[in-house]
PDB file of N, CA and C in Angstrom:
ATOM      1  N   UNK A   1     -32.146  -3.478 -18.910  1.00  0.00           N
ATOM      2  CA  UNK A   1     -31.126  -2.473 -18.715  1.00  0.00           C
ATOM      3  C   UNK A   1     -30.047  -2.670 -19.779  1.00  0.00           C
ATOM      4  N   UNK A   2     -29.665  -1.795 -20.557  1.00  0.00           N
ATOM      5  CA  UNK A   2     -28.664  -1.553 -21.514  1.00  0.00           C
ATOM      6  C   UNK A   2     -27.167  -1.715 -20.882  1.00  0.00           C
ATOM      7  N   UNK A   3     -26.198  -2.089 -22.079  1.00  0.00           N
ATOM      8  CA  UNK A   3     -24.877  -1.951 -21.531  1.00  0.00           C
ATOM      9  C   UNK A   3     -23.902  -0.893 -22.135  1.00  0.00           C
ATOM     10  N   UNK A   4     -23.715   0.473 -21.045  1.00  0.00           N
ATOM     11  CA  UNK A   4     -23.125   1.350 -21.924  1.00  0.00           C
ATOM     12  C   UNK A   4     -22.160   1.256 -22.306  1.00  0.00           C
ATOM     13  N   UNK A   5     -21.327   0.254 -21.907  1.00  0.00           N
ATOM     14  CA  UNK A   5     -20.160  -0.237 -22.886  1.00  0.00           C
ATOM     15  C   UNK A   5     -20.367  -0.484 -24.496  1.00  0.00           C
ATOM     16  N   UNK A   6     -21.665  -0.847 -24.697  1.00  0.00           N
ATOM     17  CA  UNK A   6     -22.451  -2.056 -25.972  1.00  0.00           C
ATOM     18  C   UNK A   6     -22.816  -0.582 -26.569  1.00  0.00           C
ATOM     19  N   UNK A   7     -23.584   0.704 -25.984  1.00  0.00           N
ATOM     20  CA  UNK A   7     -24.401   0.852 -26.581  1.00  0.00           C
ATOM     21  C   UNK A   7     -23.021   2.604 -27.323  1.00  0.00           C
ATOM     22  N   UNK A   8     -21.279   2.489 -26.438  1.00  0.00           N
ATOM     23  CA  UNK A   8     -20.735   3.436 -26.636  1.00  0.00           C
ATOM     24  C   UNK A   8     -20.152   2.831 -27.908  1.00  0.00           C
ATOM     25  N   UNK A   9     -20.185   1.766 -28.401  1.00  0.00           N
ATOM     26  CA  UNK A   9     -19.674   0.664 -29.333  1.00  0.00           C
ATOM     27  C   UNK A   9     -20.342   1.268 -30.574  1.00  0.00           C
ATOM     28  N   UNK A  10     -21.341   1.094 -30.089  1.00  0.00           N
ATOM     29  CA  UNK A  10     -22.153   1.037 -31.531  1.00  0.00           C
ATOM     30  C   UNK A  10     -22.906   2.269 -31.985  1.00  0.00           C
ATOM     31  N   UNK A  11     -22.481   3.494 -31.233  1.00  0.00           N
ATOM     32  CA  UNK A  11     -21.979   4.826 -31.076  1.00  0.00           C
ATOM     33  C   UNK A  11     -21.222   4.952 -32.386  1.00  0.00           C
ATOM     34  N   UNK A  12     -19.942   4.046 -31.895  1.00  0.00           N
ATOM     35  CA  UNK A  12     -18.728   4.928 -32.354  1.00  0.00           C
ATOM     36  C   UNK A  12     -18.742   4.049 -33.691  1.00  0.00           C
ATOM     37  N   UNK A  13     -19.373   3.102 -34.015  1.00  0.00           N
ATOM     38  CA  UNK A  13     -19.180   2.524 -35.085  1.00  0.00           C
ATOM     39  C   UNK A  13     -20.785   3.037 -36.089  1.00  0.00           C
ATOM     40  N   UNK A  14     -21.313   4.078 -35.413  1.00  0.00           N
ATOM     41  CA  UNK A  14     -22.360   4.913 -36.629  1.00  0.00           C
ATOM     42  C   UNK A  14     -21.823   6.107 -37.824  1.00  0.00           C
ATOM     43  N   UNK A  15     -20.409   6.523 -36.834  1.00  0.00           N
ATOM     44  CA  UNK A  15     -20.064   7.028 -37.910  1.00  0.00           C
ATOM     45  C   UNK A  15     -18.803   6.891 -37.961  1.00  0.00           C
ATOM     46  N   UNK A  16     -18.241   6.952 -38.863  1.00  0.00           N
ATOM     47  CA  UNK A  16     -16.916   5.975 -38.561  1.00  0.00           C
ATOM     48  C   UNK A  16     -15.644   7.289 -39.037  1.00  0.00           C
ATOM     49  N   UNK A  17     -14.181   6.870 -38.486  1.00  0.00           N
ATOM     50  CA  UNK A  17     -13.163   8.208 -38.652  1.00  0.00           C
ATOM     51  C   UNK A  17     -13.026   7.967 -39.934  1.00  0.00           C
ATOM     52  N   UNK A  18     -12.649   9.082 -40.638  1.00  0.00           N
ATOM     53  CA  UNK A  18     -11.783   9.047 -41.634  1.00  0.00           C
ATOM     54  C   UNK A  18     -10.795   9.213 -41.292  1.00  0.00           C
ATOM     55  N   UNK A  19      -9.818   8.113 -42.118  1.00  0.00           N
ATOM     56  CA  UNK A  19      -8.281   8.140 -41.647  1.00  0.00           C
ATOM     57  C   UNK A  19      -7.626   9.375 -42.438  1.00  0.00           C
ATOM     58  N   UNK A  20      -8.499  10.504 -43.094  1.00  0.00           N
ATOM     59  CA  UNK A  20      -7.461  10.771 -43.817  1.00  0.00           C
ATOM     60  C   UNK A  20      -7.094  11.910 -42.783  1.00  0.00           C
ATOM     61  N   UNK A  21      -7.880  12.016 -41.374  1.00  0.00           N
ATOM     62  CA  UNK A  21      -7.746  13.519 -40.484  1.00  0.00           C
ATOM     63  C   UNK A  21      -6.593  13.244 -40.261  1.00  0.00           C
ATOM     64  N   UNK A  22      -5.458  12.279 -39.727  1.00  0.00           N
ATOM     65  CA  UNK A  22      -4.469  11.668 -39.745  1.00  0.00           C
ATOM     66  C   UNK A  22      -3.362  12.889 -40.553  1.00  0.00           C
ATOM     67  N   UNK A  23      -3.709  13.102 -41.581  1.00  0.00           N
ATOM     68  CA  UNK A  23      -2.800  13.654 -42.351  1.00  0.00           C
ATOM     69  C   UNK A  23      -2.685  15.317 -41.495  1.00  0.00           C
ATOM     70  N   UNK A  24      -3.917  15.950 -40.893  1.00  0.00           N
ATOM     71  CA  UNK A  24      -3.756  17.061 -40.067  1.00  0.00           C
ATOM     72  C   UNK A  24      -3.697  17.052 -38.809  1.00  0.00           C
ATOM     73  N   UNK A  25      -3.855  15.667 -38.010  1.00  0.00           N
ATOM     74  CA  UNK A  25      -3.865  15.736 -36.185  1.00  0.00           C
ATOM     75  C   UNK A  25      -2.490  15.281 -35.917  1.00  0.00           C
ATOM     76  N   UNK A  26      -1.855  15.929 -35.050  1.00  0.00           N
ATOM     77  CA  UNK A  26      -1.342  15.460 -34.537  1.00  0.00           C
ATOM     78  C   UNK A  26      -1.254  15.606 -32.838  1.00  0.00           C
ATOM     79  N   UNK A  27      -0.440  14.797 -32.230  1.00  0.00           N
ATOM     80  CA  UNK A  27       0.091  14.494 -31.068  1.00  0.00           C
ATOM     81  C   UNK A  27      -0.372  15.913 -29.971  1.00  0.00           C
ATOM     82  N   UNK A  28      -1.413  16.022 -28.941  1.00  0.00           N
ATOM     83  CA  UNK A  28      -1.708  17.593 -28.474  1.00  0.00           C
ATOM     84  C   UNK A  28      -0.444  17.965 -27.424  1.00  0.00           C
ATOM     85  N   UNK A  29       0.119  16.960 -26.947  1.00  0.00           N
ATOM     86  CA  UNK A  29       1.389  16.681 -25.692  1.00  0.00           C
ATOM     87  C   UNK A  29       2.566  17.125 -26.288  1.00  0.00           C
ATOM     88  N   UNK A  30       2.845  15.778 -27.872  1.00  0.00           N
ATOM     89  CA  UNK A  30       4.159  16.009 -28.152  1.00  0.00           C
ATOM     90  C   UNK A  30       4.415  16.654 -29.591  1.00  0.00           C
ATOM     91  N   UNK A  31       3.486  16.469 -30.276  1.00  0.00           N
ATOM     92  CA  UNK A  31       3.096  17.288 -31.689  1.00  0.00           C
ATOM     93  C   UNK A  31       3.552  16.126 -32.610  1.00  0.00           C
ATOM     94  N   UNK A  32       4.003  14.519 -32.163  1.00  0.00           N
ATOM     95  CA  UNK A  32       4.243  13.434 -32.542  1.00  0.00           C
ATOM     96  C   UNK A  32       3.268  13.447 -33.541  1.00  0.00           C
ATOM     97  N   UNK A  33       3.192  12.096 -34.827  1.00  0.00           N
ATOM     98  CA  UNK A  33       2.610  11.610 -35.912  1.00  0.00           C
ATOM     99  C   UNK A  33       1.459  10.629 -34.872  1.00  0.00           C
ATOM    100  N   UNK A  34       0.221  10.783 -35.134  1.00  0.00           N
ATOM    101  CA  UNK A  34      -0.380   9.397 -34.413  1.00  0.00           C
ATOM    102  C   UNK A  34      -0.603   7.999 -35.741  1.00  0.00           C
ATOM    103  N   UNK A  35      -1.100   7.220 -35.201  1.00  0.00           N
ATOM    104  CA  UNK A  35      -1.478   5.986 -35.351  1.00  0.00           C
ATOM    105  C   UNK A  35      -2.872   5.508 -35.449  1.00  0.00           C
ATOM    106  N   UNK A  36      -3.777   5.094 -36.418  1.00  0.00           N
ATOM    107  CA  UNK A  36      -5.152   4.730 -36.104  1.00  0.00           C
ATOM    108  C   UNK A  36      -4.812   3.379 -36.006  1.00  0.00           C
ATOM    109  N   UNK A  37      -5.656   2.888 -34.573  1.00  0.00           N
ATOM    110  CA  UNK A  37      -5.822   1.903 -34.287  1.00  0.00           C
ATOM    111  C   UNK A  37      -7.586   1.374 -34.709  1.00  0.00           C
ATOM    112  N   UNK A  38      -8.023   0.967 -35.808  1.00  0.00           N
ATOM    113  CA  UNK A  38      -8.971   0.808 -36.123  1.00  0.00           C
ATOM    114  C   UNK A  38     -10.556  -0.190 -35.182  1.00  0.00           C
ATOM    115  N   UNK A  39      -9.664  -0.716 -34.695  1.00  0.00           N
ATOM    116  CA  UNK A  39      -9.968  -2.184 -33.752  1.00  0.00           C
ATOM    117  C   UNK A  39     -11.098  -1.264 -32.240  1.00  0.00           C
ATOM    118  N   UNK A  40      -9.966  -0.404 -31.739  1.00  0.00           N
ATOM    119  CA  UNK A  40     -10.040  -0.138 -30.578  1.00  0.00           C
ATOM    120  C   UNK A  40     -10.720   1.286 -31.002  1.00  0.00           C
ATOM    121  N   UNK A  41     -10.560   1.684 -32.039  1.00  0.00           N
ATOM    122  CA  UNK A  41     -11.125   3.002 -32.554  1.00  0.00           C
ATOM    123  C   UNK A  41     -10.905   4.328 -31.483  1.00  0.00           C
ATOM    124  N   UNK A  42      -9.411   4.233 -31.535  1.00  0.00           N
ATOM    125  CA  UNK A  42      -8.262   4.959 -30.979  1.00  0.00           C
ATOM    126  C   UNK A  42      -7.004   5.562 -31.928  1.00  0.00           C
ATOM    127  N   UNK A  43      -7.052   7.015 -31.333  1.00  0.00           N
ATOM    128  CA  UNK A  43      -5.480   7.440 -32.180  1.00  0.00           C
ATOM    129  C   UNK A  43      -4.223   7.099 -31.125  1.00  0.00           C
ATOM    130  N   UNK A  44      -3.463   6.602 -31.276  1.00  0.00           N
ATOM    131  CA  UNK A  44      -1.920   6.385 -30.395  1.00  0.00           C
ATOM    132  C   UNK A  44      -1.050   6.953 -30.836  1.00  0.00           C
ATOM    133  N   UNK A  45      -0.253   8.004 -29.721  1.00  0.00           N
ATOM    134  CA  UNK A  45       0.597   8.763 -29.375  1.00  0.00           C
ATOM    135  C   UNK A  45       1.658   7.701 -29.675  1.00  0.00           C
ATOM    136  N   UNK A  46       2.584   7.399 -29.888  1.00  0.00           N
ATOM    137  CA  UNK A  46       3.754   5.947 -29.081  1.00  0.00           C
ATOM    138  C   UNK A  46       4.161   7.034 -28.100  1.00  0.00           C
ATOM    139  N   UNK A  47       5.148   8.651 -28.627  1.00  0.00           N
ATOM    140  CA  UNK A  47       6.079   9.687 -28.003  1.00  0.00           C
ATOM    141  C   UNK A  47       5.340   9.757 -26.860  1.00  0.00           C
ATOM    142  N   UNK A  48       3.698   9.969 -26.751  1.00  0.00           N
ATOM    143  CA  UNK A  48       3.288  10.511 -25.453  1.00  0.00           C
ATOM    144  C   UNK A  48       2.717   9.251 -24.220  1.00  0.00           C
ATOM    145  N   UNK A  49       2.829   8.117 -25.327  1.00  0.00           N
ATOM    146  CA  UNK A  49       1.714   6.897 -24.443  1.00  0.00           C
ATOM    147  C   UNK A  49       0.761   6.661 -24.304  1.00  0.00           C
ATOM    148  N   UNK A  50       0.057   7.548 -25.121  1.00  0.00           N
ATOM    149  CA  UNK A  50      -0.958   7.201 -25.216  1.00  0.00           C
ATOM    150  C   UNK A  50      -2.378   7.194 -25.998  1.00  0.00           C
ATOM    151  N   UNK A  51      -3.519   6.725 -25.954  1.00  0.00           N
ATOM    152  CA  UNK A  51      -4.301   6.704 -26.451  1.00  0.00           C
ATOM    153  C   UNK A  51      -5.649   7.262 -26.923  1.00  0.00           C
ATOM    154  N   UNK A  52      -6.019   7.929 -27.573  1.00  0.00           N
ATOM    155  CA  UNK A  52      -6.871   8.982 -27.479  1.00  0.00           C
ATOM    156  C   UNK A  52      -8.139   8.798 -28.308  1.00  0.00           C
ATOM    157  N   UNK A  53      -9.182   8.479 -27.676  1.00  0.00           N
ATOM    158  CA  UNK A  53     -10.505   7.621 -27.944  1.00  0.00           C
ATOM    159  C   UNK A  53     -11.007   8.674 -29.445  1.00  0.00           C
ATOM    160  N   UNK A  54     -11.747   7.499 -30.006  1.00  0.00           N
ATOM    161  CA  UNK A  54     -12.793   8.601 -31.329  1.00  0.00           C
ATOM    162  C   UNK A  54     -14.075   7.610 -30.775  1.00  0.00           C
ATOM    163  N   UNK A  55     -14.904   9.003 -30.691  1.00  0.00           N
ATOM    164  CA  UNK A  55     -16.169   8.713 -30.169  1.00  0.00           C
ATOM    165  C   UNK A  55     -16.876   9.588 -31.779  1.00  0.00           C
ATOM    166  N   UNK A  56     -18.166   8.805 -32.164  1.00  0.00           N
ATOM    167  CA  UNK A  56     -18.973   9.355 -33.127  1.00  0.00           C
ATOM    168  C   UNK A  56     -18.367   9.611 -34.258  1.00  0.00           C
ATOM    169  N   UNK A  57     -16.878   9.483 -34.410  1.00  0.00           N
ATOM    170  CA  UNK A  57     -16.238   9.349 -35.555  1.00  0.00           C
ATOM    171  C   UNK A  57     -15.581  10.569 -35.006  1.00  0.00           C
ATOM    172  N   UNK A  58     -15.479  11.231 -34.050  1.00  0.00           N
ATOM    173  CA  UNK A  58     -14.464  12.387 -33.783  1.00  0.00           C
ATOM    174  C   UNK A  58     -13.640  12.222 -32.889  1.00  0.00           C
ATOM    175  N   UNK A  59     -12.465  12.071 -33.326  1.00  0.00           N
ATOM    176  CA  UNK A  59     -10.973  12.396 -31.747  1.00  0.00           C
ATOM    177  C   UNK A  59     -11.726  12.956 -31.000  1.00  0.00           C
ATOM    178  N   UNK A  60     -11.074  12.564 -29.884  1.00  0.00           N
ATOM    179  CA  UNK A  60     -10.912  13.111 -28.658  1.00  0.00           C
ATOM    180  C   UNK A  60     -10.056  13.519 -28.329  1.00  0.00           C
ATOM    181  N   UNK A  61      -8.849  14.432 -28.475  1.00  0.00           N
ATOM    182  CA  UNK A  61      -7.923  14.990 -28.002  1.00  0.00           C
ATOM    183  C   UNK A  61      -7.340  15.750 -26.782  1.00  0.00           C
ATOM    184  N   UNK A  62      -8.347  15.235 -26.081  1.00  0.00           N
ATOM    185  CA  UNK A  62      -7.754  15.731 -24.473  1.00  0.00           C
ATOM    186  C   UNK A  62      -7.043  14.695 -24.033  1.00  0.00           C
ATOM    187  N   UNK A  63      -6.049  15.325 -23.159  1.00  0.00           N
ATOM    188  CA  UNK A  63      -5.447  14.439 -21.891  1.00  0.00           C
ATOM    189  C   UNK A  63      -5.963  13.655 -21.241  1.00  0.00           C
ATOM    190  N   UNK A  64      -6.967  14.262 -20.558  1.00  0.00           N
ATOM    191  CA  UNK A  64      -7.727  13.956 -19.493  1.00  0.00           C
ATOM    192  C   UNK A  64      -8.579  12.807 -19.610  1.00  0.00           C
ATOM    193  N   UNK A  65      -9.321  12.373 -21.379  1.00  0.00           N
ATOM    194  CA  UNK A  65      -9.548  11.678 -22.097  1.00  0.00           C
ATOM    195  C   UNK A  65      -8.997  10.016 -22.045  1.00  0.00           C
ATOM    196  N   UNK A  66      -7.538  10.458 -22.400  1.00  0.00           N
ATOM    197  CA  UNK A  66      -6.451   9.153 -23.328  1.00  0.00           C
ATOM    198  C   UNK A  66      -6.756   8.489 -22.175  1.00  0.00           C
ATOM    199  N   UNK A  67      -6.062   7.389 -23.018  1.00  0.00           N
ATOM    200  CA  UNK A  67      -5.424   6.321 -22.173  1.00  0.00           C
ATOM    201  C   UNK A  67      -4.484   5.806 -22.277  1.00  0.00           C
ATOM    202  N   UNK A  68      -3.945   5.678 -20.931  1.00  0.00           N
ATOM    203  CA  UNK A  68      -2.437   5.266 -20.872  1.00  0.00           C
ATOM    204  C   UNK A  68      -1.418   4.055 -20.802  1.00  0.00           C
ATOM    205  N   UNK A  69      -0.814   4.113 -22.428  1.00  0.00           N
ATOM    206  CA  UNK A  69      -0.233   2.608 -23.053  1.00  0.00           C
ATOM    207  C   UNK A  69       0.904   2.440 -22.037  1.00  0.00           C
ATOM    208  N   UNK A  70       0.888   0.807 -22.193  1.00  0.00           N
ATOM    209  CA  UNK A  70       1.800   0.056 -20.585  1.00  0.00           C
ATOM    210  C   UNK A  70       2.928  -0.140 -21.874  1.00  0.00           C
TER     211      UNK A  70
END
């Protein structure tokens, strides 16, 4: 049995973001600047809190999505 944690990993590391989308996404909540977090292969809001997954090398920009920085 596979671990879909392992196998969403190595997903997201087949194709990887370009940081340069950065220069056109921003914030969907606050219209804030985000942040690539390369590690976690996440954009961060700081204004909204939160975190907004890249799966396959594409944002995820829903709400419903993020996750929410303590």
């Amino acid at each position: 049995m596979s671990d879909p944690d392992a196998a969403e990993a190595a997903a997201n590391q087949a194709q990887p973001f370009d940081p340069r989308m950065l220069e056109s996404l921003v914030c969907p909540l606050t219209q804030a600047v985000l942040t690539y977090d390369a590690a976690r292969q996440e954009l961060i809001s700081k204004a909204a809190r939160l975190a907004f997954p890249i799966r396959n090398g594409i944002p995820v920009m829903l709400q419903t999505e993020a996750r929410a920085l303590d």
